[in-house]
Protein backbone atom coordinates (compact mmCIF):
# COMPACT_ATOMS: atom_id res chain seq x y z
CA UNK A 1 48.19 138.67 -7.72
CA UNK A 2 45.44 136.17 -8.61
CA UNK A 3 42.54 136.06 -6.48
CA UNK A 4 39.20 134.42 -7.12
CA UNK A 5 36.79 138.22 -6.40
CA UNK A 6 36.13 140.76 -7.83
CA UNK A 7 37.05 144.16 -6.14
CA UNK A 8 36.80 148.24 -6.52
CA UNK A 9 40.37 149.69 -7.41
CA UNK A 10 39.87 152.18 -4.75
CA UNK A 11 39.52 148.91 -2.47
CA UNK A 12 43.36 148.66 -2.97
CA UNK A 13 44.64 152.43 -3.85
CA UNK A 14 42.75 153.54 -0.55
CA UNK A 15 45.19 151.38 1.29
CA UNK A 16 48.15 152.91 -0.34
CA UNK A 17 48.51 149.51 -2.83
CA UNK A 18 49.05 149.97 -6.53
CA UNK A 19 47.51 147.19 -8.73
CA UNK A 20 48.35 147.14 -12.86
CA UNK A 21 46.30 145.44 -15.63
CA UNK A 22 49.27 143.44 -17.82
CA UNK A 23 48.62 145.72 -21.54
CA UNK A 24 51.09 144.73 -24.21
CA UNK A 25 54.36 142.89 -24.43
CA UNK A 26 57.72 144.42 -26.51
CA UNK A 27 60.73 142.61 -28.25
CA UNK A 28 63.98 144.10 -29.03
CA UNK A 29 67.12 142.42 -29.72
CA UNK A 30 70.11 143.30 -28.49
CA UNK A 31 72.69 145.29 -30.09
CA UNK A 32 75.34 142.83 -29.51
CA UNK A 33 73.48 140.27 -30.89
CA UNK A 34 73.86 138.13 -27.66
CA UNK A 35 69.63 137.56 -27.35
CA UNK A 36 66.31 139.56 -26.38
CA UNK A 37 65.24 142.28 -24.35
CA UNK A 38 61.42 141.65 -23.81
CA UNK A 39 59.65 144.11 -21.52
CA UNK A 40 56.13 143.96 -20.38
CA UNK A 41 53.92 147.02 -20.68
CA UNK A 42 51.49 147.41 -17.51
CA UNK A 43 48.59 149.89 -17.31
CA UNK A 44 48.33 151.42 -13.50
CA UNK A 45 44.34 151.44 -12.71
CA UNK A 46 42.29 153.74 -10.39
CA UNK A 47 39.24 153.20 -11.04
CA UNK A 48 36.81 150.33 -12.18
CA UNK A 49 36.88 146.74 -10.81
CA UNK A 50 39.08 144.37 -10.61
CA UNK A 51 37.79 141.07 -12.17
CA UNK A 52 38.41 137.67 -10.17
CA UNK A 53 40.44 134.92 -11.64
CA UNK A 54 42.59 137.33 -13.98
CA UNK A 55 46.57 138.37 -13.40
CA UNK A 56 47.63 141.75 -12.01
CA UNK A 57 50.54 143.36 -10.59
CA UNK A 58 50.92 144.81 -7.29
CA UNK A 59 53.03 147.06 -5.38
CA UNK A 60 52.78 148.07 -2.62
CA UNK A 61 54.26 151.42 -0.98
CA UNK A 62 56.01 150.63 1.93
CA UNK A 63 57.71 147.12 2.75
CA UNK A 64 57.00 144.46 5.25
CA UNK A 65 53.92 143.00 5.71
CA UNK A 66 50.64 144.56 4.94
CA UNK A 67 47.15 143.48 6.34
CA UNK A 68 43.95 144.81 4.47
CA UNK A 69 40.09 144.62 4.75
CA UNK A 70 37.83 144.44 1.91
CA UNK A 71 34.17 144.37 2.47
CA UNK A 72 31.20 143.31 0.08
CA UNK A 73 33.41 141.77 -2.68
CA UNK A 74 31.62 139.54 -4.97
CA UNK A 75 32.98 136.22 -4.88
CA UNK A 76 33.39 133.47 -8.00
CA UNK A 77 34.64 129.71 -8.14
CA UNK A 78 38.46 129.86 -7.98
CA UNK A 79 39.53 128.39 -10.98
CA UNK A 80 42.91 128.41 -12.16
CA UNK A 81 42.95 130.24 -16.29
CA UNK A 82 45.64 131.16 -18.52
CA UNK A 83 45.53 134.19 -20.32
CA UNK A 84 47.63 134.65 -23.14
CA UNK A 85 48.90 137.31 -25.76
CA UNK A 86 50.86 137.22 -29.10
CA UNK A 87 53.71 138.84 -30.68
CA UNK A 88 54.75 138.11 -34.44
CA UNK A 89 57.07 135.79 -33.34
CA UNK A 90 55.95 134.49 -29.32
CA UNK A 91 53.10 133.47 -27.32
CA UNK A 92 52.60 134.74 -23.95
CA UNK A 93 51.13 132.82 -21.48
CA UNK A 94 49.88 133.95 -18.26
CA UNK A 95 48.69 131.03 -15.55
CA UNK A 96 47.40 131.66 -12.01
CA UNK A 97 46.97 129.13 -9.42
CA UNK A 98 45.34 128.74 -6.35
CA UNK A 99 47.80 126.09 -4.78
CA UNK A 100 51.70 126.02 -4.49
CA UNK A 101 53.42 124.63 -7.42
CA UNK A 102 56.96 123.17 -8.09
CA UNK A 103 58.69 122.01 -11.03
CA UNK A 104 57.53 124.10 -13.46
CA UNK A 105 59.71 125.08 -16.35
CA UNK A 106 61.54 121.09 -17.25
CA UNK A 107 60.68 122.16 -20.36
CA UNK A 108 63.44 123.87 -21.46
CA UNK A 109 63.63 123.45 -25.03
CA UNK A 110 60.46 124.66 -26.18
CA UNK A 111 59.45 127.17 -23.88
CA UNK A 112 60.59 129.68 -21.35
CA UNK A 113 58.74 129.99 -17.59
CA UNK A 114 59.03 133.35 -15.77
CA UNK A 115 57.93 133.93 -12.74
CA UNK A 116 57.83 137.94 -10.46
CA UNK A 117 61.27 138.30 -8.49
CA UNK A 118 61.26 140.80 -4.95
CA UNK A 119 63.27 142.92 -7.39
CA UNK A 120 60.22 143.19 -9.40
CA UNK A 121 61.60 141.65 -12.49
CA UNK A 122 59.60 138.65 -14.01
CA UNK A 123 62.67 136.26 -14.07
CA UNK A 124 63.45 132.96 -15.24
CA UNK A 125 61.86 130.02 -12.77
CA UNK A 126 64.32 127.65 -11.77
CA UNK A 127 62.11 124.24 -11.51
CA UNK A 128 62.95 123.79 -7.74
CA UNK A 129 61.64 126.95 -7.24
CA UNK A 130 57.64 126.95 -5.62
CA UNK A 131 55.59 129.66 -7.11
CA UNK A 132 53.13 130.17 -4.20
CA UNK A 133 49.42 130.19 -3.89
CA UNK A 134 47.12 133.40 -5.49
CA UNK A 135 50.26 133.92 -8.02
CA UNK A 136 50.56 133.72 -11.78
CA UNK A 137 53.53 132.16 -13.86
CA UNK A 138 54.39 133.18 -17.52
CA UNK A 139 54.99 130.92 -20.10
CA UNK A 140 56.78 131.77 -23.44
CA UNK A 141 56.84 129.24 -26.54
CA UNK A 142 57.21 130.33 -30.15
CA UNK A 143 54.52 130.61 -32.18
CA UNK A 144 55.56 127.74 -34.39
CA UNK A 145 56.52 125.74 -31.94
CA UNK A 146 59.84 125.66 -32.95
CA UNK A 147 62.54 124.74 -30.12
CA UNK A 148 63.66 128.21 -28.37
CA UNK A 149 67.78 128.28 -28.31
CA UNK A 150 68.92 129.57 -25.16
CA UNK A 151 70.39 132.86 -26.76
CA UNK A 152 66.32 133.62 -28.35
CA UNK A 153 65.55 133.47 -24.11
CA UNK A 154 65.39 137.18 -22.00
CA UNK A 155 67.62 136.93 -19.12
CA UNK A 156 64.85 138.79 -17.28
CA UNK A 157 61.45 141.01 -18.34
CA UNK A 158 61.48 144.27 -17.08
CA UNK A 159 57.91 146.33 -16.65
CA UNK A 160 57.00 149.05 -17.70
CA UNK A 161 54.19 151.36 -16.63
CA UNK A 162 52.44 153.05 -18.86
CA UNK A 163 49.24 155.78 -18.06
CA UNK A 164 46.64 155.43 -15.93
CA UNK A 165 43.00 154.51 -16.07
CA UNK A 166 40.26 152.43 -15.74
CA UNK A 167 40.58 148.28 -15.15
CA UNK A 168 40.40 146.36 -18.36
CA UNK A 169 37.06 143.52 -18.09
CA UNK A 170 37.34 140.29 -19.12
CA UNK A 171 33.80 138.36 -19.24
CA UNK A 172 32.64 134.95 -18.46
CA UNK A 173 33.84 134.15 -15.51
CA UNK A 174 31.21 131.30 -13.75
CA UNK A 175 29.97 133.22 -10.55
CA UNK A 176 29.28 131.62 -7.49
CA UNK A 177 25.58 131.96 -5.94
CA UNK A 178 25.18 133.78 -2.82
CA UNK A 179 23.76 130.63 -1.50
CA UNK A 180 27.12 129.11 -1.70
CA UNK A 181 29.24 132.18 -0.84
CA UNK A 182 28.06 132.80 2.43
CA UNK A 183 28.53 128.50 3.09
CA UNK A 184 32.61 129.86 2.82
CA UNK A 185 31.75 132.59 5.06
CA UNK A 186 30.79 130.86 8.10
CA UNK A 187 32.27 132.18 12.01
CA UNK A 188 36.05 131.37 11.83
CA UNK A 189 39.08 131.58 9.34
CA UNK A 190 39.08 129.62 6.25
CA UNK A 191 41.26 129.61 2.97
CA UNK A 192 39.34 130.37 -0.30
CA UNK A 193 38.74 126.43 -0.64
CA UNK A 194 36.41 126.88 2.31
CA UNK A 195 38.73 124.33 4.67
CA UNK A 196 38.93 126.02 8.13
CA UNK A 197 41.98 127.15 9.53
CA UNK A 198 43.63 127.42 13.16
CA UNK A 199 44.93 130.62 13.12
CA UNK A 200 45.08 133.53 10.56
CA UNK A 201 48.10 133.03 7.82
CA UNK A 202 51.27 135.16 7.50
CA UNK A 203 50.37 135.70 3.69
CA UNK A 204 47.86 135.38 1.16
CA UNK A 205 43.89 135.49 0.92
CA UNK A 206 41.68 134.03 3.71
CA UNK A 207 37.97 134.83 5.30
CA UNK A 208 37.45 135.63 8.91
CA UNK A 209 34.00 135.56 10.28
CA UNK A 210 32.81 136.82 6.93
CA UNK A 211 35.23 139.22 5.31
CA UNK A 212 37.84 138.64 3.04
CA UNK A 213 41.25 139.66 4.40
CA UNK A 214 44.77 140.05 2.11
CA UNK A 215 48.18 139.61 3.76
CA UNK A 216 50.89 140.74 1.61
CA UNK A 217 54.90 140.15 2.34
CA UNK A 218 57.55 141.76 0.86
């Protein structure tokens, strides 16, 4: 999930939705010697606030669609960031993007793109495959900036989740007046660029005569 407002975790848990701040990252290498099992470390929040324009995980209980309502969220510029996190030997980067995007990963020498599977496994992204709208891609290059061999490459990141607690902050995000807010706000349905739609989407973000609505598919 990458959305550009900031919420209440109870916004989400009240509606039977799980949300995880991404904590730490773990290498191993395989017994056999045939590469690397990397597994991301996720912390489960329920309480605090989510902050707008930063990755997170979500899960939801049941499957099939899921419509939700979330009033009174403060709303920023949507601006597309990368996030990232070392190891000794890697770089993590996280991306999220407010439009669809193809052809990511060509790269295949020097880095690694991963993007969340419906199995829940961040998996490698073919570069035919779209990653869609409000959704984050991971990156991995080595630190220096050597050429990664295919056998150095995880198959697949598995998650883990770890505790519970409050939402981790991150600061400086550029805020959007209220002024401009409630021009994005107007009688109708728009997308979170402001341009107004004919009917309500199937998935994603959008505003309806005011409110900020999330449709998530499973």
């Amino acid at each position: 999930m990458y959305v550009p407002f900031e919420t209440q975790a109870t916004d989400w848990t009240d509606n039977g939705i799980t949300v995880a701040s991404i904590n730490n990252f773990h290498e191993y290498e395989k017994k056999d010697g045939s590469g690397y099992e990397t597994v991301l470390e996720v912390k489960k929040a329920t309480s605090g606030e989510f902050e707008a324009n930063t990755p997170y995980l979500l899960r939801t209980k049941d499957s099939g669609s899921k419509t939700i309502t979330i009033n009174n969220v403060k709303l920023h510029k949507a601006e597309s960031k990368t996030y990232y996190c070392m190891s000794m030997t890697r770089k993590y980067n996280f991306t999220g993007i407010y439009t669809p995007q193809s052809g990511l990963g060509q790269d295949e020498s020097s880095v690694a793109v991963y993007a969340l599977n419906k199995q829940g496994l961040i998996a490698p992204l073919n570069p035919s495959t779209e990653v869609g709208a409000q959704r984050w891609y991971l990156t991995v290059s080595n630190r220096n900036s050597s050429n990664m061999s295919q056998a150095s490459k995880s198959r697949s990141i598995s998650i883990d989740e770890v505790g519970e607690g409050a939402t981790t902050a991150i600061k400086g995000i550029q805020v959007i007046t209220n002024n401009e807010a409630d021009n994005t706000s107007l009688n109708g349905i728009y997308d979170l660029q402001g341009r107004k739609l004919s009917k309500e989407p199937t998935h994603g973000i959008y505003i309806k005569n005011g409110k900020k609505y999330v449709t998530i598919l499973r």
